[in-house]
N, C-alpha and C. Protein backbone atom coordinates (compact mmCIF):
# COMPACT_ATOMS: atom_id res chain seq x y z
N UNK A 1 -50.81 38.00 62.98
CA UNK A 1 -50.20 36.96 62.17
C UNK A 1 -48.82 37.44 61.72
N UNK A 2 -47.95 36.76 61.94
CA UNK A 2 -46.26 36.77 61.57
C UNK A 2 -46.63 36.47 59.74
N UNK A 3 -45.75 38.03 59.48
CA UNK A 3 -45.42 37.79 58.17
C UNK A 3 -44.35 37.17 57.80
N UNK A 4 -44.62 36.66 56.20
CA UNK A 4 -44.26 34.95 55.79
C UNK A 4 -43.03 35.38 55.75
N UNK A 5 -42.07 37.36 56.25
CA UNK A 5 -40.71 36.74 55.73
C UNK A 5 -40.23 36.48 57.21
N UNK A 6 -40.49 36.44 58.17
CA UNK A 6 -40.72 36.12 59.61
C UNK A 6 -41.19 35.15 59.96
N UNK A 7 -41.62 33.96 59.38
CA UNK A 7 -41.53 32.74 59.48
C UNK A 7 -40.69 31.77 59.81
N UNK A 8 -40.59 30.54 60.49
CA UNK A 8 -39.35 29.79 60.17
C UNK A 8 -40.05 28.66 59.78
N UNK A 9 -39.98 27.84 58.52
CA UNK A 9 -40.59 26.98 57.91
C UNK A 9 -40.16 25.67 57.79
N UNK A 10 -38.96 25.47 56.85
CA UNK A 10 -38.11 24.83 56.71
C UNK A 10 -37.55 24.06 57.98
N UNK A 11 -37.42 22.62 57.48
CA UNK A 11 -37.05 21.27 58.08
C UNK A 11 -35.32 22.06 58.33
N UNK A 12 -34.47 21.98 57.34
CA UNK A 12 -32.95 22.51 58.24
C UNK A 12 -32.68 23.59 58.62
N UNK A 13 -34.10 24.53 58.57
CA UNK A 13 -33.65 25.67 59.14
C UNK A 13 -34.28 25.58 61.05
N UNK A 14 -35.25 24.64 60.91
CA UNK A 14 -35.46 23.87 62.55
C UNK A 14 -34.41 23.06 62.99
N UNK A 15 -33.21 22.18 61.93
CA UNK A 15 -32.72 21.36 62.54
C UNK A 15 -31.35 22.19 62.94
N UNK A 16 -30.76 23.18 62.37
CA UNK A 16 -30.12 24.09 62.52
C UNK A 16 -29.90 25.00 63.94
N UNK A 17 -31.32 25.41 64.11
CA UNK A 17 -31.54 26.43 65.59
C UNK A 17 -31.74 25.46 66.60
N UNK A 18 -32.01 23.59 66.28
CA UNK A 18 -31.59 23.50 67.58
C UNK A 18 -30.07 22.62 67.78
N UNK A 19 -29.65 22.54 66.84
CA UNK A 19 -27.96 21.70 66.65
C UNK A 19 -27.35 22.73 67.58
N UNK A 20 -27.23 24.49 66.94
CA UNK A 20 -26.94 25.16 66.77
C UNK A 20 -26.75 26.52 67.79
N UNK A 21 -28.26 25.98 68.25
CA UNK A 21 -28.95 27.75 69.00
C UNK A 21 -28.38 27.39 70.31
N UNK A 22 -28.13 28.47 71.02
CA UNK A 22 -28.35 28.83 72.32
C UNK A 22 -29.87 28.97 73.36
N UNK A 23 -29.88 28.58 74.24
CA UNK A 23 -31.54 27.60 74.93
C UNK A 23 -31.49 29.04 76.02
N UNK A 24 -32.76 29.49 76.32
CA UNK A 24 -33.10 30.64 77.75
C UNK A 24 -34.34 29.73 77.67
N UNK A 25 -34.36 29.94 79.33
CA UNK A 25 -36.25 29.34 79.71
C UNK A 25 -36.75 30.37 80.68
N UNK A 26 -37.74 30.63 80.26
CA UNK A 26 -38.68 31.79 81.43
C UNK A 26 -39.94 31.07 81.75
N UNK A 27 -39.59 30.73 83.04
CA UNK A 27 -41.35 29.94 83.17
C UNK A 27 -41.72 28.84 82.77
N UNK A 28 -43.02 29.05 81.65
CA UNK A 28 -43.04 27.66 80.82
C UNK A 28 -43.07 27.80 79.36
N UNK A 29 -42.11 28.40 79.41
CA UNK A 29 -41.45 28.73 77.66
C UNK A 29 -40.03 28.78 77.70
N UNK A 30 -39.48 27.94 76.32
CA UNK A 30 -38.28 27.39 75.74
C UNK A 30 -37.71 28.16 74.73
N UNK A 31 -36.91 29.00 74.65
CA UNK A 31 -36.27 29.80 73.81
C UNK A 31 -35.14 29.30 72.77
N UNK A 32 -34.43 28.59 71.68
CA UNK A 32 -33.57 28.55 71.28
C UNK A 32 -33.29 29.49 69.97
N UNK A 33 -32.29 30.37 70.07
CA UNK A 33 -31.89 31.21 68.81
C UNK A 33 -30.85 30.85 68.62
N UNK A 34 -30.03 31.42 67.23
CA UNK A 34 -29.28 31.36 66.51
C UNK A 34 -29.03 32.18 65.45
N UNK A 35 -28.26 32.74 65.14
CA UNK A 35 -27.55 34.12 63.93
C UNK A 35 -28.15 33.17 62.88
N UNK A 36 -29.14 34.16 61.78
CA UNK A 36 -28.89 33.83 60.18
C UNK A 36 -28.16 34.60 59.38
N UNK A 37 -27.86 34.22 58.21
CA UNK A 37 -27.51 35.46 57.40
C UNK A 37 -28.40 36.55 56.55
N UNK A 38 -29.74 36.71 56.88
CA UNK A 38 -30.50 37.23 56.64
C UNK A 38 -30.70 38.93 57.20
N UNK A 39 -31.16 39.82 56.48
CA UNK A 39 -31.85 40.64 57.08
C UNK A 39 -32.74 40.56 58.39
N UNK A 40 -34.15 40.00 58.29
CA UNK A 40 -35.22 39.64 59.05
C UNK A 40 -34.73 38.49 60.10
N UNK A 41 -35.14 38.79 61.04
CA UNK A 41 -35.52 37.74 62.23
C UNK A 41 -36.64 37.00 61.53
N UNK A 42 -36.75 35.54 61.92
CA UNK A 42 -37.52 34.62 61.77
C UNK A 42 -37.54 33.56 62.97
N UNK A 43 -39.32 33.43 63.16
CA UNK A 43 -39.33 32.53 64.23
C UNK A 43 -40.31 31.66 64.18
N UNK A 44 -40.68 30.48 64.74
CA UNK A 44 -41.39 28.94 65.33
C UNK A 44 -41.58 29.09 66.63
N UNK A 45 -42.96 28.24 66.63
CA UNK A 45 -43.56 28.10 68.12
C UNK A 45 -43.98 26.97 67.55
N UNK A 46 -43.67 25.87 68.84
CA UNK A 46 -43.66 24.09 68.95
C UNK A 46 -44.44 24.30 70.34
N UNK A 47 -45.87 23.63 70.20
CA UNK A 47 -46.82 23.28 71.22
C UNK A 47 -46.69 21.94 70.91
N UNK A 48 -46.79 20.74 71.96
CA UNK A 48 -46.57 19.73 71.81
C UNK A 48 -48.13 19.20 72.45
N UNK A 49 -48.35 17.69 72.23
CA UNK A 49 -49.47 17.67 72.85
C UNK A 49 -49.47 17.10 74.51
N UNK A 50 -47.89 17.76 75.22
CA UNK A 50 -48.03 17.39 76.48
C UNK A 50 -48.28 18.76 76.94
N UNK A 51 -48.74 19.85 76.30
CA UNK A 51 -49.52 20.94 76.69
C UNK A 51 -51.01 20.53 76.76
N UNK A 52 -51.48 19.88 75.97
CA UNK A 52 -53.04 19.82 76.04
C UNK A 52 -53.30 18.80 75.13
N UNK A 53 -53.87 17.74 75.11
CA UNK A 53 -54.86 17.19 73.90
C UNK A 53 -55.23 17.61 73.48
N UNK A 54 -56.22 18.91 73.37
CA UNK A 54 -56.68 19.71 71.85
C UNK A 54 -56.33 20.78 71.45
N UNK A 55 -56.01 20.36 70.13
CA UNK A 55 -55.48 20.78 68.89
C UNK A 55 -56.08 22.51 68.90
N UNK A 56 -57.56 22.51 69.45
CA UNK A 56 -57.67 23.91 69.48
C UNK A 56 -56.96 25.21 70.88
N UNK A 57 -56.71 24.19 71.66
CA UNK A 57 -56.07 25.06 73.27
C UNK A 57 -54.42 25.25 72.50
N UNK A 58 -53.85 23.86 71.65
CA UNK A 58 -52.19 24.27 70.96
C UNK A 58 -52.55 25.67 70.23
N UNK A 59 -53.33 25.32 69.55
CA UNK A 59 -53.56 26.65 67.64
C UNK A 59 -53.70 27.91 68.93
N UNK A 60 -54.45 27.99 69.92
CA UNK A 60 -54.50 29.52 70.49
C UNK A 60 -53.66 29.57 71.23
N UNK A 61 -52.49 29.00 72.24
CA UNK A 61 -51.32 29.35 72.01
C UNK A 61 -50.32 29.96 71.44
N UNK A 62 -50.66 29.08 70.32
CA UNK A 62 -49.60 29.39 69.19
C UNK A 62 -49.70 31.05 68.68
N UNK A 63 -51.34 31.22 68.13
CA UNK A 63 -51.93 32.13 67.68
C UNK A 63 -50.86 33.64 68.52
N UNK A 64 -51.73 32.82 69.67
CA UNK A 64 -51.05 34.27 70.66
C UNK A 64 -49.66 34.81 71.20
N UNK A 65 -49.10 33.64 71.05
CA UNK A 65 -47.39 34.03 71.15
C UNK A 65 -47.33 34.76 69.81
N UNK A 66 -47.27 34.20 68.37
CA UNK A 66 -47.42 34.89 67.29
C UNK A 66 -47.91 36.30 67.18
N UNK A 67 -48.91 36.66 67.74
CA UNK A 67 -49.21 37.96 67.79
C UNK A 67 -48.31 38.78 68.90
N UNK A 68 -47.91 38.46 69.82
CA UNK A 68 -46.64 39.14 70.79
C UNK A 68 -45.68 39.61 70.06
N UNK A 69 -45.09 38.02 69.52
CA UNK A 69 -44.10 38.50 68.24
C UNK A 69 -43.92 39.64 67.53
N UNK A 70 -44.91 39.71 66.64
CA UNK A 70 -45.41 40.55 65.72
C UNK A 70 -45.39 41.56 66.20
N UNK A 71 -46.28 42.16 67.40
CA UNK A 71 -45.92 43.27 68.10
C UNK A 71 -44.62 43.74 68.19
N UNK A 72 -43.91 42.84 68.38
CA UNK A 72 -42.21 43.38 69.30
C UNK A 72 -41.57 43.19 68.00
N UNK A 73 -41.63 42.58 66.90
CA UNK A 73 -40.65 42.50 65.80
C UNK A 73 -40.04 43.93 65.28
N UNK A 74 -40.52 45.32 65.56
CA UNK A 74 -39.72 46.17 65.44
C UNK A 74 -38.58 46.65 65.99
N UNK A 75 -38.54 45.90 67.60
CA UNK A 75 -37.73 45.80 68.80
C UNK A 75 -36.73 45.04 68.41
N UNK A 76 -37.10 43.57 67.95
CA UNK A 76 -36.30 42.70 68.26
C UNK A 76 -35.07 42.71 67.04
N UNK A 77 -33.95 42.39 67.51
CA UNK A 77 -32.65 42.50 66.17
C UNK A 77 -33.12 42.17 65.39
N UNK A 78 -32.41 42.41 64.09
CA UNK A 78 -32.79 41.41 62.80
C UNK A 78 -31.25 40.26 63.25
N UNK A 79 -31.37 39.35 61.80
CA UNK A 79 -30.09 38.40 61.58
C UNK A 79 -30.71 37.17 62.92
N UNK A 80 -32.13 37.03 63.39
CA UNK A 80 -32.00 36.00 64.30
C UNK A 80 -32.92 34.73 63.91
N UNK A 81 -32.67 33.42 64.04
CA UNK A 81 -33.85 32.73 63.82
C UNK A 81 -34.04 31.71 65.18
N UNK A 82 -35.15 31.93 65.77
CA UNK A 82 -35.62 31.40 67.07
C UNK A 82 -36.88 30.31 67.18
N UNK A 83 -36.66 29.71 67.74
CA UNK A 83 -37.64 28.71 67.92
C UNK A 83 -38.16 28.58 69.68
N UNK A 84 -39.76 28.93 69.90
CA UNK A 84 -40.44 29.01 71.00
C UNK A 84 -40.82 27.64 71.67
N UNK A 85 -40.54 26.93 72.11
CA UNK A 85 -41.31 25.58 72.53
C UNK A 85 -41.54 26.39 73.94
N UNK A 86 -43.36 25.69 74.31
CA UNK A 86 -44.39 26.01 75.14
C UNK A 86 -44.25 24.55 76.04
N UNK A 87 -43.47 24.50 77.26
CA UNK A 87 -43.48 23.04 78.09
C UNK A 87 -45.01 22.74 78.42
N UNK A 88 -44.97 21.81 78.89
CA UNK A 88 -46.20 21.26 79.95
C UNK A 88 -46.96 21.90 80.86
N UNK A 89 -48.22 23.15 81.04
CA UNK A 89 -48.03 23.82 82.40
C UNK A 89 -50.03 24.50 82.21
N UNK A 90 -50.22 24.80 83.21
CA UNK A 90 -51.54 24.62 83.23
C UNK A 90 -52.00 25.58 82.52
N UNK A 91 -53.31 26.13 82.42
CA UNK A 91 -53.43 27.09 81.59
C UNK A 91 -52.83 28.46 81.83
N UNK A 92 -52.79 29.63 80.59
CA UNK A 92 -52.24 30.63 81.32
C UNK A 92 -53.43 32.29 80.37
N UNK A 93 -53.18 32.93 80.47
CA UNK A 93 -53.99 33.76 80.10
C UNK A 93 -52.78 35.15 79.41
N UNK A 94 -53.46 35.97 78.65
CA UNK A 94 -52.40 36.64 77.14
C UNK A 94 -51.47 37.18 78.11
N UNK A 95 -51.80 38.32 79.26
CA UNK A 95 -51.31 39.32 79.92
C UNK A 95 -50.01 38.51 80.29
N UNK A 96 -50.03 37.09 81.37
CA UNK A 96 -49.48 36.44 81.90
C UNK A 96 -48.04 35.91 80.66
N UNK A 97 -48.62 35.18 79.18
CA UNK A 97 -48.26 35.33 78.39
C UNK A 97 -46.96 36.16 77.96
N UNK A 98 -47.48 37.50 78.11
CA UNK A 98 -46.92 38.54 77.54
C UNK A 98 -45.51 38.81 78.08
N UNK A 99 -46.02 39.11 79.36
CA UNK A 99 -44.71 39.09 79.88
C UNK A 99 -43.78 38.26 80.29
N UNK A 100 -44.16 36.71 80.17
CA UNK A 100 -43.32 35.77 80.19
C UNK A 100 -42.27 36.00 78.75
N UNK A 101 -42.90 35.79 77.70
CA UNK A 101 -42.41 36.21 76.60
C UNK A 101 -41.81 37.40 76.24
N UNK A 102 -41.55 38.84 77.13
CA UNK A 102 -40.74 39.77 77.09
C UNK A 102 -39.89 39.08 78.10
N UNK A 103 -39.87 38.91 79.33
CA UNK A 103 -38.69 38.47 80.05
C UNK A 103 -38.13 37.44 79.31
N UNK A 104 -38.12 36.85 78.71
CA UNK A 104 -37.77 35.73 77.86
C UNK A 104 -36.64 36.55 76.85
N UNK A 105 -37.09 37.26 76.28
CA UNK A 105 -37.15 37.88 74.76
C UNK A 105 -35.49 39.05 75.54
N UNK A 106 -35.95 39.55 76.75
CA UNK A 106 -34.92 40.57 77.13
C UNK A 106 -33.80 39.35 78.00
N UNK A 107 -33.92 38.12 78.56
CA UNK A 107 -33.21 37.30 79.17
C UNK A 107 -32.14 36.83 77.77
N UNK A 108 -32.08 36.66 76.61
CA UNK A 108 -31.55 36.27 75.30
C UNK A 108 -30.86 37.90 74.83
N UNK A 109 -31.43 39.01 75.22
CA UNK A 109 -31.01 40.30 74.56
C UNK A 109 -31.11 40.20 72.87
N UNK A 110 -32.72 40.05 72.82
CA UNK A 110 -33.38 40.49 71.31
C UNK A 110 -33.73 41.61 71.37
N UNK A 111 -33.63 42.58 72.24
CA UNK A 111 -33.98 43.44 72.11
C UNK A 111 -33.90 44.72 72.36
């Protein structure tokens, strides 16, 4: 679980990273970041329901990019706030996951 100061919560701080951010795609994941003035990196993951109709296949998605995160947040710069959108794409499994989300993560240079 991403701690709450690693969060991105806030309505203009979403409308911001995507006015704002710069877009990388690896696969079937959507990258947009953007500089805060913060210490901490902070980030969002947007599962939509043209990934899946249930609400429980989005939440373990979500779950599990979140925990990648978390892992690599010692890696990744501070001063960034990013937002993950997960496209349309069949199922995928953590490993597969993982390294979509490091090539992703090193395609942007977070790290």
């Amino acid at each position: 679980m991403l701690p709450r100061d690693n969060k991105l919560k806030k309505k203009k701080d979403f409308e911001n990273v995507f006015k704002r951010g710069k877009g990388f795609k690896q696969g079937f994941l959507y990258l947009k970041i953007v500089k805060n003035k913060l210490k901490t990196s902070r980030f969002a993951v947007v599962v939509g329901k043209n990934f899946s109709k249930k609400a429980v296949e989005r939440n373990k998605i979500k779950r599990q990019i979140r925990e990648i995160i978390q892992a690599n947040l010692p890696e990744i710069k501070p001063a960034i706030d990013g937002v993950i959108v997960v496209l349309p794409k069949t199922k995928t499994n953590f490993p597969e996951l993982k390294k979509t989300i490091d090539k992703l993560f090193k395609k942007a240079k977070l790290f």
